[in-house]
Protein backbone atom coordinates (compact mmCIF):
# COMPACT_ATOMS: atom_id res chain seq x y z
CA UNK A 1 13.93 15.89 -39.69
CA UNK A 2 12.04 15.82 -37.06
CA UNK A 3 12.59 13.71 -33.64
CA UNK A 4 9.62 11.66 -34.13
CA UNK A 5 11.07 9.96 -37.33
CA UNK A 6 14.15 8.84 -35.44
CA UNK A 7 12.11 7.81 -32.35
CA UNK A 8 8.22 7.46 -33.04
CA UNK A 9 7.25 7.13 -29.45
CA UNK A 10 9.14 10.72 -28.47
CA UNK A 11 6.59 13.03 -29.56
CA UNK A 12 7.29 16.50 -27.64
CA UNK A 13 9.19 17.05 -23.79
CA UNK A 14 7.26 15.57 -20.94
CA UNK A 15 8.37 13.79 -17.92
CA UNK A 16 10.58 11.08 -20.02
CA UNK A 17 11.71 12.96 -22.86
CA UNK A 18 13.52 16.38 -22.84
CA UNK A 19 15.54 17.96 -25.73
CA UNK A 20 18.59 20.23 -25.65
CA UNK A 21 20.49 21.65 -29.06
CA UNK A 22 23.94 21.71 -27.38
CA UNK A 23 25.50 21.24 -23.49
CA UNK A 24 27.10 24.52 -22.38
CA UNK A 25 30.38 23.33 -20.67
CA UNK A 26 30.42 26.90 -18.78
CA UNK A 27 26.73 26.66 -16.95
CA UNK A 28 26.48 22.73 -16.66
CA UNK A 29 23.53 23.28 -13.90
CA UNK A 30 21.05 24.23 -16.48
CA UNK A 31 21.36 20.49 -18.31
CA UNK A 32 22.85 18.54 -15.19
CA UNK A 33 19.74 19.43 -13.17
CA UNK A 34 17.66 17.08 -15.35
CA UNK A 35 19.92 14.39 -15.08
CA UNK A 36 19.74 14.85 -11.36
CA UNK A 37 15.96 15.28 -11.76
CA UNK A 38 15.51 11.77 -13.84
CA UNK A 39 17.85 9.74 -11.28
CA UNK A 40 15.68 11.06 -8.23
CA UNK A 41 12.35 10.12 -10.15
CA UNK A 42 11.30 7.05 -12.49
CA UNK A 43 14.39 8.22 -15.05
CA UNK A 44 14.75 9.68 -18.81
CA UNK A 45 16.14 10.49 -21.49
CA UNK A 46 17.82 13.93 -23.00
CA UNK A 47 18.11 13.73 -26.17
CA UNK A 48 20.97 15.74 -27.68
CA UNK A 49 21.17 17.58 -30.76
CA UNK A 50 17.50 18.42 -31.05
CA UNK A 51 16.08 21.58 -31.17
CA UNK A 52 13.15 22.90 -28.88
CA UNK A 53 10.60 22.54 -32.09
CA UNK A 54 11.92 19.16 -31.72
CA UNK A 55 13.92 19.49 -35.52
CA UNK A 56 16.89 16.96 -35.00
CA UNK A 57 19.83 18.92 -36.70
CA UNK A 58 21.95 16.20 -34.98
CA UNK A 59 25.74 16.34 -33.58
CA UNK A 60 28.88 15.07 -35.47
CA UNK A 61 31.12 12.45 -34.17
CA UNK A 62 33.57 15.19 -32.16
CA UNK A 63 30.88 17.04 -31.11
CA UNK A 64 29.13 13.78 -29.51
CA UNK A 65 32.71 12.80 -28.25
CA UNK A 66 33.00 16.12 -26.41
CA UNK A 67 29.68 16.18 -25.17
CA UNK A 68 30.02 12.24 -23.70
CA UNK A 69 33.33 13.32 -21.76
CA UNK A 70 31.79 16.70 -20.69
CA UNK A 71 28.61 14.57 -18.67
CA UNK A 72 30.94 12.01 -17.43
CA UNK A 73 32.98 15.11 -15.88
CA UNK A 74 30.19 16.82 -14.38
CA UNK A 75 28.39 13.04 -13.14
CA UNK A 76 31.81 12.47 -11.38
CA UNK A 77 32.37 16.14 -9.87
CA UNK A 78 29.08 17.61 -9.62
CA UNK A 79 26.28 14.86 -9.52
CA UNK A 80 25.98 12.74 -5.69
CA UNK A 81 25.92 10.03 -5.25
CA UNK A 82 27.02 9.29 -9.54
CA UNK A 83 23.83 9.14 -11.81
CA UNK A 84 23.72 5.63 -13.88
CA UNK A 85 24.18 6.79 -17.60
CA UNK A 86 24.40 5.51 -20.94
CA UNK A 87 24.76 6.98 -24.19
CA UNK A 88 23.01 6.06 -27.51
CA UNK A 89 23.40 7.61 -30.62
CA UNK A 90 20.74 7.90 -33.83
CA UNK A 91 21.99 9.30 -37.27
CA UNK A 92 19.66 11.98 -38.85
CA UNK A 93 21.40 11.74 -42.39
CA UNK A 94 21.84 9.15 -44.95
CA UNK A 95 25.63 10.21 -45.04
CA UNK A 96 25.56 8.80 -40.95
CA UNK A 97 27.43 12.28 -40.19
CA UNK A 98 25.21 13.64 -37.98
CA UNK A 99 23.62 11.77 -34.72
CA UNK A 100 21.08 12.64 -31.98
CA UNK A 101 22.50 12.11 -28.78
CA UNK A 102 20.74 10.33 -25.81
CA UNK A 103 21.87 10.31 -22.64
CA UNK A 104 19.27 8.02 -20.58
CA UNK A 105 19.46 8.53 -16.43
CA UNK A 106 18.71 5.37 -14.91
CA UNK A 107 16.78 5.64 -11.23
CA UNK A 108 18.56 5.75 -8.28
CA UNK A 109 18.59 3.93 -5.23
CA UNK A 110 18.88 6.75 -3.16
CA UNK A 111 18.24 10.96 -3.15
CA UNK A 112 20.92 12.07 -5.58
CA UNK A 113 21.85 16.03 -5.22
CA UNK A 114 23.70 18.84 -7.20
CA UNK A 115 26.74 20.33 -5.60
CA UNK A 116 28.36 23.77 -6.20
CA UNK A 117 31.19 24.00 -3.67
CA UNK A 118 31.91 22.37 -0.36
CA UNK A 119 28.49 23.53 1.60
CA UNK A 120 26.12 23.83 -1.78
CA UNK A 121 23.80 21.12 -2.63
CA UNK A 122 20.37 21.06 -4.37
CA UNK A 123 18.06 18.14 -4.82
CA UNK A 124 16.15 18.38 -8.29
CA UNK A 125 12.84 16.53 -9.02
CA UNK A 126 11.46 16.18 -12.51
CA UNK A 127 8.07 17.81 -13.47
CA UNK A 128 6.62 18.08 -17.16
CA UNK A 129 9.46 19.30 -19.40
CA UNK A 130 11.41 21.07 -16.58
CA UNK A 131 13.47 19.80 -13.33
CA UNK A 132 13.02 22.14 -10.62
CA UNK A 133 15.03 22.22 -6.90
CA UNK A 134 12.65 19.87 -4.25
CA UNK A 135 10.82 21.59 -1.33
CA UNK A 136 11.83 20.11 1.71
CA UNK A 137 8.45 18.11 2.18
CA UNK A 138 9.30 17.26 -1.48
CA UNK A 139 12.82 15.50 -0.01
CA UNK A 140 11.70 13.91 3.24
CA UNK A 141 9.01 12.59 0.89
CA UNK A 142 11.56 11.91 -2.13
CA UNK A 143 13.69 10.19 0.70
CA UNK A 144 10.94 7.94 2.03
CA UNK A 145 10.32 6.64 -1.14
CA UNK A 146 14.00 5.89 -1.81
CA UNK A 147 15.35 4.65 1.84
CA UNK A 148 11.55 3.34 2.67
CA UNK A 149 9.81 4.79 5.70
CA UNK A 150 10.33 2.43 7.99
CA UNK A 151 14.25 2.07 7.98
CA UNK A 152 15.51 4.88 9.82
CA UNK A 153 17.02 4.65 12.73
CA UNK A 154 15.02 6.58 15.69
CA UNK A 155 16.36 8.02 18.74
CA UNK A 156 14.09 5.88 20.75
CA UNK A 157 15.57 3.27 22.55
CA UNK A 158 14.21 0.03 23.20
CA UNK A 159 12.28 -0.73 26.25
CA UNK A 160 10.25 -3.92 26.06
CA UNK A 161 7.40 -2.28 28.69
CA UNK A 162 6.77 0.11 25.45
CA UNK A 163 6.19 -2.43 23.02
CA UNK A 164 3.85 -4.66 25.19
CA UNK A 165 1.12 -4.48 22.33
CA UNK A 166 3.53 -5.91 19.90
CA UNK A 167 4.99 -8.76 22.80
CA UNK A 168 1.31 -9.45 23.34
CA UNK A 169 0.90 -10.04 19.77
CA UNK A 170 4.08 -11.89 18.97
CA UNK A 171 2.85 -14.46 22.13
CA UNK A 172 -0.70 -15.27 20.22
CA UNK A 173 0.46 -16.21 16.99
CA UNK A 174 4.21 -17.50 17.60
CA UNK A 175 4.42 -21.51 17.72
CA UNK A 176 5.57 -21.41 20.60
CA UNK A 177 3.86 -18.87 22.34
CA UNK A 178 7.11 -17.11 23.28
CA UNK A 179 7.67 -13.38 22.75
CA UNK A 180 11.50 -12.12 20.61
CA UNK A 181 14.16 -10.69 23.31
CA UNK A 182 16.94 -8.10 22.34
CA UNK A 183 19.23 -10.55 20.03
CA UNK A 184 16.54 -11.85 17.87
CA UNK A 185 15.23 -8.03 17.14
CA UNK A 186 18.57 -7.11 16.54
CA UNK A 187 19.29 -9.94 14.10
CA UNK A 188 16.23 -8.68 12.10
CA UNK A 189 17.75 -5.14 12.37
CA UNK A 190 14.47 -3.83 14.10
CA UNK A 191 16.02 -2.31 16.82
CA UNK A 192 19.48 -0.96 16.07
CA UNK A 193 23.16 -2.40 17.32
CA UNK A 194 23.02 0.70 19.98
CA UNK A 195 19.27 -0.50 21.11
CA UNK A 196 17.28 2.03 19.27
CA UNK A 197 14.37 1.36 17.47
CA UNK A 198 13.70 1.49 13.46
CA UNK A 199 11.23 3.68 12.58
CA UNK A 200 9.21 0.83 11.06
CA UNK A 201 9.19 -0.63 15.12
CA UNK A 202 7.94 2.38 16.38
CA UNK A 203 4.81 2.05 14.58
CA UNK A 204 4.31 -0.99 16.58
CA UNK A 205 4.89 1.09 19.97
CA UNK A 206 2.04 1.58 22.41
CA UNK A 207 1.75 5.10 22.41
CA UNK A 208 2.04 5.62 18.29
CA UNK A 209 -0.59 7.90 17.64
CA UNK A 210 0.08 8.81 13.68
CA UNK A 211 -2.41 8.66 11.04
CA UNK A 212 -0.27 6.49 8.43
CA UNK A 213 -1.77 3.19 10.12
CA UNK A 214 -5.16 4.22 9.23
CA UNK A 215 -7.71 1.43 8.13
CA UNK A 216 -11.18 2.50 7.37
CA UNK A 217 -13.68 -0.34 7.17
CA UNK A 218 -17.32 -0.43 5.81
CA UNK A 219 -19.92 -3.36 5.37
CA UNK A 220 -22.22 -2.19 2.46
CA UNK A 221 -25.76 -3.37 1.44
CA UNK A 222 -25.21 -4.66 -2.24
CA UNK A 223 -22.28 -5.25 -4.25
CA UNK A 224 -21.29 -1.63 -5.02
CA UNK A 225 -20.86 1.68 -2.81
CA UNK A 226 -24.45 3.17 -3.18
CA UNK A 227 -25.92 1.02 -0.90
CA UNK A 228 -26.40 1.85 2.93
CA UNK A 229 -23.49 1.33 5.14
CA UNK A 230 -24.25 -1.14 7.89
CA UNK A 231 -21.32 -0.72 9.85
CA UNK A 232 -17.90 1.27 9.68
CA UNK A 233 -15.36 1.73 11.88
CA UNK A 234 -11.71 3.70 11.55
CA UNK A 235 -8.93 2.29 13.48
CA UNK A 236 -5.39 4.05 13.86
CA UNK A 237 -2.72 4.10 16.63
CA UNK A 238 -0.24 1.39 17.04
CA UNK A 239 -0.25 -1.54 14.29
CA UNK A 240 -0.72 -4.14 16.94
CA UNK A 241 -3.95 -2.60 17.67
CA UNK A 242 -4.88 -1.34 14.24
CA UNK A 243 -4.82 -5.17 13.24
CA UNK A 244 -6.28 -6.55 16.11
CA UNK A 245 -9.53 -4.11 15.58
CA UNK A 246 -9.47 -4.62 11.33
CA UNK A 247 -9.54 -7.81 11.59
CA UNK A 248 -12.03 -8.65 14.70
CA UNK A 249 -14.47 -5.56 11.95
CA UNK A 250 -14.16 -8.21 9.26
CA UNK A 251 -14.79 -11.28 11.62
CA UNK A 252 -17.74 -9.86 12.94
CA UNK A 253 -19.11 -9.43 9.58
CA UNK A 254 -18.11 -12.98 8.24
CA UNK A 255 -21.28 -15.16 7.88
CA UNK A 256 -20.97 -18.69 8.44
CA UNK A 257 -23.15 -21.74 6.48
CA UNK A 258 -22.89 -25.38 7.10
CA UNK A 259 -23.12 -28.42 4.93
CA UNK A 260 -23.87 -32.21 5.55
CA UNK A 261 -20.69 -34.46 6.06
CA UNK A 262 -20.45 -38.24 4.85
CA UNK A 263 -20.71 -39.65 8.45
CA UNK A 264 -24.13 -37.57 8.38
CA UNK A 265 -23.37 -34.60 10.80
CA UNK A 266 -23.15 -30.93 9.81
CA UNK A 267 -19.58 -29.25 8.89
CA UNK A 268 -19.03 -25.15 9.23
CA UNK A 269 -18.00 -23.20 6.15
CA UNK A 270 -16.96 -19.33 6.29
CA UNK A 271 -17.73 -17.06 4.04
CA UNK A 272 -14.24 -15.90 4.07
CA UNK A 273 -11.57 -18.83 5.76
CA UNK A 274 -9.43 -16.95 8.87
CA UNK A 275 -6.56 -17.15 7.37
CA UNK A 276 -7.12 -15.57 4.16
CA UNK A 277 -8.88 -12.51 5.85
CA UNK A 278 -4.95 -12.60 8.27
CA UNK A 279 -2.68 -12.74 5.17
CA UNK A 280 -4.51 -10.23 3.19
CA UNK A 281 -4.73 -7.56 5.90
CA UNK A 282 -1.15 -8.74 7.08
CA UNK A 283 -0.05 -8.23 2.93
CA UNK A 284 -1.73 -4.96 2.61
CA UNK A 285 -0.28 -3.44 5.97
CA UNK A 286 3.25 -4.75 5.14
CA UNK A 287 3.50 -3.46 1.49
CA UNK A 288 1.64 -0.40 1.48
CA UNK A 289 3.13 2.49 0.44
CA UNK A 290 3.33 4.74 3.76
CA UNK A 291 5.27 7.90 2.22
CA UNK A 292 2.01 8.66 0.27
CA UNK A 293 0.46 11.51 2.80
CA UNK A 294 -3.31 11.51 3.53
CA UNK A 295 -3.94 7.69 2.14
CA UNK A 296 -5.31 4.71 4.41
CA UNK A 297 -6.30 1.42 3.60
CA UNK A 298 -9.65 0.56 3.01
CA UNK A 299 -11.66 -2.36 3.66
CA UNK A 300 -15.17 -2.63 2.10
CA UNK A 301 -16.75 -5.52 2.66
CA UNK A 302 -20.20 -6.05 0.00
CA UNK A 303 -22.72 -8.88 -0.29
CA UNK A 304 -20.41 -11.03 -2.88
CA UNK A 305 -17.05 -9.90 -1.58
CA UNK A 306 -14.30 -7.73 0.42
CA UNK A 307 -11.86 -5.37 -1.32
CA UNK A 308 -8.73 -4.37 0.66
CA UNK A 309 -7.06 -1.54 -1.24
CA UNK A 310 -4.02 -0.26 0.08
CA UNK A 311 -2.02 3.09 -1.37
CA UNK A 312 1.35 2.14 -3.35
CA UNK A 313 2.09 1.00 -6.99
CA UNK A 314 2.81 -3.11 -8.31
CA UNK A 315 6.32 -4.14 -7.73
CA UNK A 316 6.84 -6.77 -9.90
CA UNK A 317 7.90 -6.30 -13.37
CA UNK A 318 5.24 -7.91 -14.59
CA UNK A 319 1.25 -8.17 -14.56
CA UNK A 320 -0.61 -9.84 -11.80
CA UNK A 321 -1.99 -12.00 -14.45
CA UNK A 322 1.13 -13.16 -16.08
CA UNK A 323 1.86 -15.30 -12.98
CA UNK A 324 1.63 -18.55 -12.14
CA UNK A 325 -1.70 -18.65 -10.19
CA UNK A 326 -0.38 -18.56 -6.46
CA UNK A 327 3.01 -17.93 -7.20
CA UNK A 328 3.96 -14.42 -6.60
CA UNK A 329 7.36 -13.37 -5.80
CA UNK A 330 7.70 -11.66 -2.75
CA UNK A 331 8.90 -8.21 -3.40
CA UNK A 332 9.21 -5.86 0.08
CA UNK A 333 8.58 -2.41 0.17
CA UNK A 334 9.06 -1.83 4.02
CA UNK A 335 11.54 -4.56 5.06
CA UNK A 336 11.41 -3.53 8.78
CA UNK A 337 7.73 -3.79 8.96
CA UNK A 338 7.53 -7.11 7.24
CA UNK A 339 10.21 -8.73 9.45
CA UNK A 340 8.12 -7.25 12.41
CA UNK A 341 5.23 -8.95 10.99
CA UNK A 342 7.95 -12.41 10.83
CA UNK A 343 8.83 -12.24 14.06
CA UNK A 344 5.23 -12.20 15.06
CA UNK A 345 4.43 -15.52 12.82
CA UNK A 346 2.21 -13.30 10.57
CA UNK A 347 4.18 -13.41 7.73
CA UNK A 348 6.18 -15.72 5.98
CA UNK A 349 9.66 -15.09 4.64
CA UNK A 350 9.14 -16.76 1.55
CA UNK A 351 6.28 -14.92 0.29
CA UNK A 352 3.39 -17.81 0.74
CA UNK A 353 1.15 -15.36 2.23
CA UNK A 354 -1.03 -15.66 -1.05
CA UNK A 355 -0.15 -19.59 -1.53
CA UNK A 356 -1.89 -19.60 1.75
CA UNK A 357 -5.05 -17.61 0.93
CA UNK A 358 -5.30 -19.75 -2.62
CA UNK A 359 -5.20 -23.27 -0.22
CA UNK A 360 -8.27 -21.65 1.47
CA UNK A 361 -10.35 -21.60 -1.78
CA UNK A 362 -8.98 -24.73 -2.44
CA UNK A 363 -12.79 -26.23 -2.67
CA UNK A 364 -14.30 -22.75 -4.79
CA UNK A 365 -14.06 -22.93 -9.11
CA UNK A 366 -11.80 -20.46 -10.43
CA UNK A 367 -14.39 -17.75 -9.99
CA UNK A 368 -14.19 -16.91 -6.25
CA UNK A 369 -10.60 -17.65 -5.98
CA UNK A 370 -8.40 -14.76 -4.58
CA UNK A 371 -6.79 -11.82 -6.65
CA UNK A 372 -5.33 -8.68 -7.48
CA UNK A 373 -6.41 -5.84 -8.88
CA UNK A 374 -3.88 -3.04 -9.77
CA UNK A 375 -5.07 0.54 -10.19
CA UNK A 376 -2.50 3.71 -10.48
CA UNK A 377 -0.78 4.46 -7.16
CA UNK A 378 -3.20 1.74 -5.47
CA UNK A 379 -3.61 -2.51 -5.11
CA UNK A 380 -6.82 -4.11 -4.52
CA UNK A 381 -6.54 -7.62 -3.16
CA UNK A 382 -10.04 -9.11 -3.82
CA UNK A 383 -11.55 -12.22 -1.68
CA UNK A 384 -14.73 -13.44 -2.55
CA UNK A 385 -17.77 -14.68 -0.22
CA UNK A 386 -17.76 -18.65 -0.75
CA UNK A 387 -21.09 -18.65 0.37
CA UNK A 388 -23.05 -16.25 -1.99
CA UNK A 389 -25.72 -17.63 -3.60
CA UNK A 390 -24.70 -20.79 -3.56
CA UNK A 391 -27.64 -23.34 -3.02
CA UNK A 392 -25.09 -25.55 -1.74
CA UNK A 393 -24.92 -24.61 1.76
CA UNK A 394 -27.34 -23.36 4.64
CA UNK A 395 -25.85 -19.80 5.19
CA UNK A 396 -26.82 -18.03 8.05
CA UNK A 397 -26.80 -14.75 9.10
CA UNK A 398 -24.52 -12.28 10.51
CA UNK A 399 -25.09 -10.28 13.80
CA UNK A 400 -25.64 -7.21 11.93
CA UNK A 401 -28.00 -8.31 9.49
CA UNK A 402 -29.81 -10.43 12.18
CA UNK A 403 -30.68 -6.87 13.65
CA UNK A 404 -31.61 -5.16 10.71
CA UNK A 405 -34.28 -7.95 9.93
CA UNK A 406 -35.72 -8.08 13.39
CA UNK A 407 -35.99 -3.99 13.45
CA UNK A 408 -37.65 -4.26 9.53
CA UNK A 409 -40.44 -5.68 11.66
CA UNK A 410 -41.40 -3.44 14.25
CA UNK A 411 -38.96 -1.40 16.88
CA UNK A 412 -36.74 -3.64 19.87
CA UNK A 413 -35.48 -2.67 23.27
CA UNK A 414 -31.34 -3.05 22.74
CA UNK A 415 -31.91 -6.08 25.30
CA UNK A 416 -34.05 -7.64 22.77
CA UNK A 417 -31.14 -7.18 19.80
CA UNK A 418 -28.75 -8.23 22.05
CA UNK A 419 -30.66 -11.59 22.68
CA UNK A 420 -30.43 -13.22 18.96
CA UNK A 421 -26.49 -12.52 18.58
CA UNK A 422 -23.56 -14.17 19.63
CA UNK A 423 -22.92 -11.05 22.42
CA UNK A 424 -22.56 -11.28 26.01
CA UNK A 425 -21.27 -7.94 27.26
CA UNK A 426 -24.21 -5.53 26.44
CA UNK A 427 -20.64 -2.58 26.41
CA UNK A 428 -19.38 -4.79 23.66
CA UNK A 429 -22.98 -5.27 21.51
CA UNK A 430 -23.27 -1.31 21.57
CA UNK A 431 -19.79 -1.38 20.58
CA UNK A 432 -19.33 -3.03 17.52
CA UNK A 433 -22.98 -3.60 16.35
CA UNK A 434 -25.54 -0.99 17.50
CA UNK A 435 -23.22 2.10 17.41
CA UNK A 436 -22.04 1.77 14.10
CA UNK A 437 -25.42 1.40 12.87
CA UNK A 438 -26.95 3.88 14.26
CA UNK A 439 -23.77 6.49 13.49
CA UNK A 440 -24.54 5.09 9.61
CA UNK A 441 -27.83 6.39 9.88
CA UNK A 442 -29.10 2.93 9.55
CA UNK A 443 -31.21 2.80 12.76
CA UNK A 444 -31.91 5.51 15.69
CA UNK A 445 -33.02 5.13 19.31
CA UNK A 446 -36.08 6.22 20.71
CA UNK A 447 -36.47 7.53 23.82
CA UNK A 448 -33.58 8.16 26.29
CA UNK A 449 -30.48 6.24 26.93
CA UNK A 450 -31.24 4.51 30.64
CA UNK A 451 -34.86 4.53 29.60
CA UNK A 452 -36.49 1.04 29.83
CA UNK A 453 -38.75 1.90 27.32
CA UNK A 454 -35.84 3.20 25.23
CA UNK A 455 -36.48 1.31 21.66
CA UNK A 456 -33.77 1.06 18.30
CA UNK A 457 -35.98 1.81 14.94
CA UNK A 458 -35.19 1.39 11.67
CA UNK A 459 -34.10 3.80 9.74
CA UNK A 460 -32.90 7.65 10.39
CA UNK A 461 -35.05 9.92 12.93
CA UNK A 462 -36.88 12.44 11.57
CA UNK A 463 -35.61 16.50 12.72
């Protein structure tokens, strides 16, 4: 018999399913490394009593007796911390005197190791029918996803002066305009009993430099990524910052309409409501997964739509779609981070964020209101452009695109650009409208620099 005709979904050994014929008491390592292995990953099963052609001989009632009492042994001496089991047990006869064992390893909350000795301890990770001992990037990564990145406690001690970014940003958005002192930080557990910081803070310190905030931003042509790219911009450093800079990219690129009121006057509408564009930047930077190396977040913002994808998996056990419109749990990934994000009035304990970003689209059908998409290893949170196409409203345009149609009719002096947008500071038009078209490739300049004949032209200069 084979082990397909006791379980049809266990087809051969992969990273689920492995098979062993018998557990040697006198070299437990070689089976107790895959129970180590399962517990650090997503878990499995071994499957006892089955050959490596995957024949199911089976075990008889002693022999699963023995072999029950020999892995609770070895789980209680050998395995730290102890690997969740439980034991199942499949006849392969009609008689019912022979059974396939399984032994299923639950996941663990934490990095579980092997020890031999006082001093001897290997960590085991799971690859595709073997478990072999972690690298050490494999661990502080293993750990990370385990502990979560940002709940370490640094050796960098609180000093107020070093977080002024964060104070700054706590004072905006707080009710009351106030900025947290020691106590409340250390309520939150941010900063430690001792006064050192978590190592979710410290990503809110003004000297952070590392490239796990990264947010890379585009504004495309159409409603795919084979258009032009208007404008881009990468922003990394301190999360204060980081936010600050995503979110003033997507503001900049929000076009406004208006539409007649009952009293006869003209009311605004955005193409994408503040406070939607806040909670979904404030959702992806909070639950992204930051122990996946060489991942950002994206923000691509197209003529219908923007797409924030962040790196990590879906929490919730179950699909985006099976719940309640607007009434997602709140499931944390970095809890330091988010109650960062609290204590700043960004985020909401209770999960609303999205309640908030539905109440928004209150007055768009069910086709532009918010939503999720969930890829492998990524989450797209979707918010559509109330104003597209809709004959409803007189849209107008946004700084960017009010360039790119004046330059479509003959070339400008950057004075000239400047004049039709909403910019003051000619440092701040070259900043966040000219530059990034022009390092797109969308327009060039002619002539030098400081040169009042100096002209911006459409498209890229010839070689």
């Amino acid at each position: 018999m084979k082990i397909n005709e006791i379980y049809s979904d266990v087809i051969t050994e992969d990273l689920r399913y492995e098979f062993k014929a018998l557990l040697n008491p006198g070299d437990p390592v070689k089976w107790a490394k895959t129970i180590v292995a399962y517990a650090n990953g997503e878990g499995g099963i071994i499957f006892v009593g089955v050959s490596e052609n995957r024949d199911a001989f089976g075990l008889d009632l002693d022999e699963i007796d023995d072999t029950k009492n020999l892995v609770a042994r070895i789980n209680d001496r050998n395995i730290f911390p102890h690997a969740k089991l439980k034991f199942m047990m499949r006849s392969v006869d009609d008689n019912a005197e022979k059974y396939v064992l399984g032994i299923c390893v639950s996941p663990a909350d934490s990095v579980v190791r092997y020890r031999e000795g006082d001093f001897n301890e290997t960590v085991y990770i799971k690859g595709d029918g073997y478990s072999a001992p972690a690298t050490p990037e494999e661990i502080i990564s293993l750990s990370k996803r385990k502990y979560g990145v940002d709940n370490e406690t640094t050796d960098i001690r609180y000093d107020e002066k070093q977080w002024s970014g964060y104070m700054e940003l706590c004072r905006e958005f707080r009710s009351d305009s106030s900025a947290p002192d020691l106590k409340e930080l250390q309520n939150e557990e941010i900063v430690s009993k001792e006064g050192f910081a978590k190592s979710g803070f410290v990503m809110f310190k003004d000297d952070y430099d590392s490239d796990d905030t990264l947010i890379c931003c585009r504004l495309w042509t159409g409603k795919n990524k084979v258009g032009t790219v208007l404008d881009s911009a990468r922003y990394k450093g301190p999360l204060p910052a980081v936010l600050r800079n995503a979110l003033g990219f997507m503001e900049r690129n929000t076009k406004t309409g208006w539409r007649k009121t009952a009293s006869g006057g003209r009311e605004e509408i955005r193409a994408y409501p503040k406070e939607a564009l806040r909670e979904a930047l404030v959702n992806a930077v909070a639950h992204r997964d930051y122990s996946i190396a060489g991942t950002q977040i994206d923000i691509d913002i197209y003529s219908d739509r923007i797409d924030i994808v962040s790196p990590g998996s879906w929490l919730l056990p179950r699909k985006y779609e099976e719940y309640p419109l607007g009434s997602i749990p709140s499931i944390r990934r970095n809890g330091i981070i988010a109650a960062c994000l609290y204590e700043a009035d960004l985020m909401e304990r209770g999960g609303t964020g999205f309640q908030t970003m539905m109440e928004s689209y209150s007055d768009c059908g069910e086709n532009k209101q918010p939503g999720v998409l969930i890829y492998p290893g990524f989450l797209d949170l979707r918010l559509f452009d109330r104003l597209y196409e809709d004959v409803k409203y007189e849209v107008s345009m946004t700084d960017t695109e009010r360039v790119m149609e004046m330059l479509s009719e003959r070339p400008w002096s950057v004075k000239e650009l400047q004049s039709v947008t909403k910019y003051k500071s000619r440092s701040r038009f070259l900043e966040e409208v000219l530059d990034p078209l022009i390092e797109s490739g969308a327009v060039y300049r002619d002539g030098n620099l400081k040169s009042p004949r100096s002209v911006i032209r459409k498209g890229k200069k010839e070689q």
